[in-house]
Each structure stands twice: as structure tokens, then as C-alpha cells.
C-alpha atoms as a PDB file:
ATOM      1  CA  UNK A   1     -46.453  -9.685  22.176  1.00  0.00           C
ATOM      2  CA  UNK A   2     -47.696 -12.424  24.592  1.00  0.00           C
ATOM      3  CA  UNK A   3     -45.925 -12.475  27.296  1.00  0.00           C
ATOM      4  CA  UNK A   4     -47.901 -11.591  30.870  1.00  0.00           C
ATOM      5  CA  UNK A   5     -46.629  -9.831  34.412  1.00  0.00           C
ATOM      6  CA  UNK A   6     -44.845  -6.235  35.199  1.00  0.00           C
ATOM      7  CA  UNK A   7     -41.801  -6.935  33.108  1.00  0.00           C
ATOM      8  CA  UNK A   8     -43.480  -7.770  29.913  1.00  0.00           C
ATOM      9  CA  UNK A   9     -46.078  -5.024  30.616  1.00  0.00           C
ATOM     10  CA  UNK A  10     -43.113  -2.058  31.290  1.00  0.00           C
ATOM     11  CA  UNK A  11     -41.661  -3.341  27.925  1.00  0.00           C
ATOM     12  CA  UNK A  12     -44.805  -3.073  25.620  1.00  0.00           C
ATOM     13  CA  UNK A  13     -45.506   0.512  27.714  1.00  0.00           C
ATOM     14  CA  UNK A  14     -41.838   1.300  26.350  1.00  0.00           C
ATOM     15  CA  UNK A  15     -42.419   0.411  22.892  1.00  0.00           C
ATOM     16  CA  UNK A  16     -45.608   2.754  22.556  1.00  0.00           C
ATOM     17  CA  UNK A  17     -44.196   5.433  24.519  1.00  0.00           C
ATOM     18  CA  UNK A  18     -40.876   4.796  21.537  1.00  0.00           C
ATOM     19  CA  UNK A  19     -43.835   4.798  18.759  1.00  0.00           C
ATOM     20  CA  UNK A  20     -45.882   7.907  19.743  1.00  0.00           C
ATOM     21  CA  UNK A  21     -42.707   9.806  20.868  1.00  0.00           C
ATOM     22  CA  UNK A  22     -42.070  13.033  18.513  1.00  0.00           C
ATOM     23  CA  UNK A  23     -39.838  13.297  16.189  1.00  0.00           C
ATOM     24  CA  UNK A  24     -38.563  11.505  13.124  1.00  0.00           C
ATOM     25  CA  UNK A  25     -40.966   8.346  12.765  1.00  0.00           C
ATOM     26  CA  UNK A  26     -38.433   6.136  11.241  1.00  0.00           C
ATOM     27  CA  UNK A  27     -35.741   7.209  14.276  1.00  0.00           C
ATOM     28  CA  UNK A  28     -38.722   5.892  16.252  1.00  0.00           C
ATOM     29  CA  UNK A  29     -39.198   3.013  14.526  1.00  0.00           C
ATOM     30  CA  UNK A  30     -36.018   2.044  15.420  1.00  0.00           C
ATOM     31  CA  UNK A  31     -35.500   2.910  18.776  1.00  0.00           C
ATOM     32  CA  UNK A  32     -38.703   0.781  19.043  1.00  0.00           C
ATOM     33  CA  UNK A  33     -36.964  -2.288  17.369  1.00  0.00           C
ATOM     34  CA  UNK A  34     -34.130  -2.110  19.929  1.00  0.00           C
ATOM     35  CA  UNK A  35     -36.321  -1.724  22.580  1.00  0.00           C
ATOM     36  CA  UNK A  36     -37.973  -5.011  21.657  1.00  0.00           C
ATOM     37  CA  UNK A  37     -34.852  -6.526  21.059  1.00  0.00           C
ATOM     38  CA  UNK A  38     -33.736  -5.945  24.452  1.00  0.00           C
ATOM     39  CA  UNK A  39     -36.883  -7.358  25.823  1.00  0.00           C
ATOM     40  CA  UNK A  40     -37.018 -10.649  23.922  1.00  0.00           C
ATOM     41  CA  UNK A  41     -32.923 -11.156  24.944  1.00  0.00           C
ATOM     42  CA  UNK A  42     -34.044 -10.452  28.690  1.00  0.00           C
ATOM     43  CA  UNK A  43     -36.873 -12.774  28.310  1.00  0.00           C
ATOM     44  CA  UNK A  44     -39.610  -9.792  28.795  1.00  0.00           C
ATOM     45  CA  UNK A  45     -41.556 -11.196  26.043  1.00  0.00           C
ATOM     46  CA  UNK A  46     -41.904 -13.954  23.613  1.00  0.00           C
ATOM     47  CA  UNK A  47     -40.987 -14.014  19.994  1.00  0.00           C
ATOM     48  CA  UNK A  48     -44.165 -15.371  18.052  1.00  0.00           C
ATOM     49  CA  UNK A  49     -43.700 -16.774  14.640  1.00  0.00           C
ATOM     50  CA  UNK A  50     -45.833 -13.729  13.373  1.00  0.00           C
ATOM     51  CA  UNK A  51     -44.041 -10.630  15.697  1.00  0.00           C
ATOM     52  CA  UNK A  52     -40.883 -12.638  14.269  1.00  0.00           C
ATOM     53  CA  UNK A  53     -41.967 -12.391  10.584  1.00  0.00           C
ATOM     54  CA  UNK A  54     -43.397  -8.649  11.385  1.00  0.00           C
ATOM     55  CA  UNK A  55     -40.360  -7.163  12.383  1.00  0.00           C
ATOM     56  CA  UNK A  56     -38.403  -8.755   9.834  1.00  0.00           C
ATOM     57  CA  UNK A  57     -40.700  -7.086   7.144  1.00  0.00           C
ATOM     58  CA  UNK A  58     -40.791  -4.031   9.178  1.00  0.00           C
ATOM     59  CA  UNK A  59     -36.992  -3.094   9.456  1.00  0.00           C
ATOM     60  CA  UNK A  60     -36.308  -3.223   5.498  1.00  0.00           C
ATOM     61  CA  UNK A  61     -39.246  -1.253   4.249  1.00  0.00           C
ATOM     62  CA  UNK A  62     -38.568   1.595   6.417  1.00  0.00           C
ATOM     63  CA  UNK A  63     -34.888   1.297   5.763  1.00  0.00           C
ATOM     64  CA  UNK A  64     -35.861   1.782   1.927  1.00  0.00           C
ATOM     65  CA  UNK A  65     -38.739   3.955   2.811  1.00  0.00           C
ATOM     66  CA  UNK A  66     -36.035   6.589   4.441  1.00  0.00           C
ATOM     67  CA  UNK A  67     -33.142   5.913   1.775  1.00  0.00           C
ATOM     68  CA  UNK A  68     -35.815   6.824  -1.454  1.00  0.00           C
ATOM     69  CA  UNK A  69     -36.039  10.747   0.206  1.00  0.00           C
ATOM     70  CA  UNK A  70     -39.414  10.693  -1.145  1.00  0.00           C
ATOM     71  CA  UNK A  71     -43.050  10.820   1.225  1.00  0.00           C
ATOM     72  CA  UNK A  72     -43.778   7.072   1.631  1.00  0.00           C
ATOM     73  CA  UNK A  73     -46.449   5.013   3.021  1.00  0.00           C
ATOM     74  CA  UNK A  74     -45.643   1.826   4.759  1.00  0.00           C
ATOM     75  CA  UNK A  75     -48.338  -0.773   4.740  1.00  0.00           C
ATOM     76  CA  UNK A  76     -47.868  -2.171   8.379  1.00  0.00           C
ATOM     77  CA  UNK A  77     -50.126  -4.801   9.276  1.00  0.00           C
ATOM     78  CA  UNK A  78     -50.791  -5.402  13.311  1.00  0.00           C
ATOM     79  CA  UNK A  79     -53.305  -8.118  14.800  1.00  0.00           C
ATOM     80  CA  UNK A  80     -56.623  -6.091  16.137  1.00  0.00           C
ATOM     81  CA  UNK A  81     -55.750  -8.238  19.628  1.00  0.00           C
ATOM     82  CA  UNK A  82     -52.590  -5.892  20.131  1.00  0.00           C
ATOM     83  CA  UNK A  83     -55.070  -2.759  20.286  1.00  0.00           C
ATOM     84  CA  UNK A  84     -52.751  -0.667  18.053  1.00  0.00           C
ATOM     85  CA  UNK A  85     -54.218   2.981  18.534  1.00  0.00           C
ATOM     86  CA  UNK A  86     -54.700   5.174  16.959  1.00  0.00           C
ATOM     87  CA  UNK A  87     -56.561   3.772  14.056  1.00  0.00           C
ATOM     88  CA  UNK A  88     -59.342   4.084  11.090  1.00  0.00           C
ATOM     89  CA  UNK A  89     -61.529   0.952  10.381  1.00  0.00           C
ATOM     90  CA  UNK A  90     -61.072  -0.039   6.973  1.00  0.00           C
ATOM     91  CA  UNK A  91     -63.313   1.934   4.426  1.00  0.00           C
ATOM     92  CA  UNK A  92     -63.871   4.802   7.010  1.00  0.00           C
ATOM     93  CA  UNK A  93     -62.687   8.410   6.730  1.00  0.00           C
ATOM     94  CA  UNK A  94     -60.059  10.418   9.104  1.00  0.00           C
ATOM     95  CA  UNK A  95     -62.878  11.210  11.051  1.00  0.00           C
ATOM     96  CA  UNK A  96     -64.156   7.816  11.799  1.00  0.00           C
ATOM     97  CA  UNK A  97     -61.054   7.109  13.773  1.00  0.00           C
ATOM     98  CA  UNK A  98     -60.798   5.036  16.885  1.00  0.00           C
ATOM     99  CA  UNK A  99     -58.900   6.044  19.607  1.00  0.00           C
ATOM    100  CA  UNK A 100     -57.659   4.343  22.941  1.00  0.00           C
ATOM    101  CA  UNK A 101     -60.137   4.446  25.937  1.00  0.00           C
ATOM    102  CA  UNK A 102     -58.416   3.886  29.201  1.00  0.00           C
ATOM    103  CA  UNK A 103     -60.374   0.507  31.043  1.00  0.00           C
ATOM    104  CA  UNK A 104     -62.483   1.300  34.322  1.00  0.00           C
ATOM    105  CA  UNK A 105     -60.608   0.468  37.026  1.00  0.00           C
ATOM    106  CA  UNK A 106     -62.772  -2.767  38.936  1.00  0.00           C
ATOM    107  CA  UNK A 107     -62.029  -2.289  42.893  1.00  0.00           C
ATOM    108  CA  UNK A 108     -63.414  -5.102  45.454  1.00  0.00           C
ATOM    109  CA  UNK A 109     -66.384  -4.439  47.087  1.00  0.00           C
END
């Protein structure tokens, strides 16, 4: 997602808050698609060529992931830039994983 200011930041807030919510993941999934559907329409944020190809990959594999009724990894590749947490470094155990630190908040002296 590239796209700067409150709008843009409320929608990627809104697609996290879609991803991390409980429940069924591929319900989530979903609801996350929309939401980014909404916000591209409304001009929230841009389509890049990659997001673009992304979600078009995304949308079919957990379609068939849900309709096999079997436990099923999707291999979901996202750019390190968009800070996707939680995560595990390649080659690293459960334990090794990285999670989301909240920046210091800079005030003016």
C-alpha cells in the first residue's frame, strides 16, 4: 500500500485490525479484500502492479484452500517494507519470532 495521510492510514489500520480479528481466517481474509476494495474505489490507496498481482493470487488459493476441507498452508508472500507482523525470519524457529514494536513518539523540544 503506498498511499500517505489519515485516510490511507485508517484504511491499512482496518485491514490489520480485519487480519488479526478472531475467527475463521479465510472469513478474514475476505472481509480484508473488501475492505481494500473499498479503499482503492474511494481513492484511500493506490493499486501497485505488485498489491494488484498479490491479491489476485491471494483470493483463489484461499478459495481452494477452504473448498479442499483439509488443513492447508498458504504460501503468502508480503514485501518486508509493509512490516507484516507477526513473523519468523526465514530458517528460524517459532521462537525466533519478530513481533511489532510500537515507534517512540518524537515531541518538539
Amino acid at each position: 500500500m503506498s498511499s500517505q495521510g489519515a485516510a490511507a492510514d485508517a484504511a491499512r489500520r482496518d485491514v490489520r485490525e480485519l487480519i488479526e480479528a478472531k475467527g475463521h481466517v479465510v472469513d478474514n481474509a475476505r472481509g480484508a479484500i473488501a475492505r481494500l476494495d473499498a479503499a482503492f474505489a474511494a481513492g484511500e490507496l493506490q493499486r501497485t502492479p505488485a498489491l494488484v498481482q498479490f491479491l489476485a493470487d491471494l483470493e483463489p488459493a484461499l478459495e481452494q484452500a477452504l473448498a479442499s476441507g483439509r488443513t492447508t498452508v498458504v504460501d503468502a508472500r508480503v514485501d518486508p517494507a509493509e512490516q507484516c507482523f507477526p513473523m519468523i525470519p526465514a530458517g528460524a524457529a517459532a521462537v525466533d519470532m519478530v513481533e511489532y514494536e510500537e515507534p517512540a513518539e518524537v515531541t518538539a523540544a
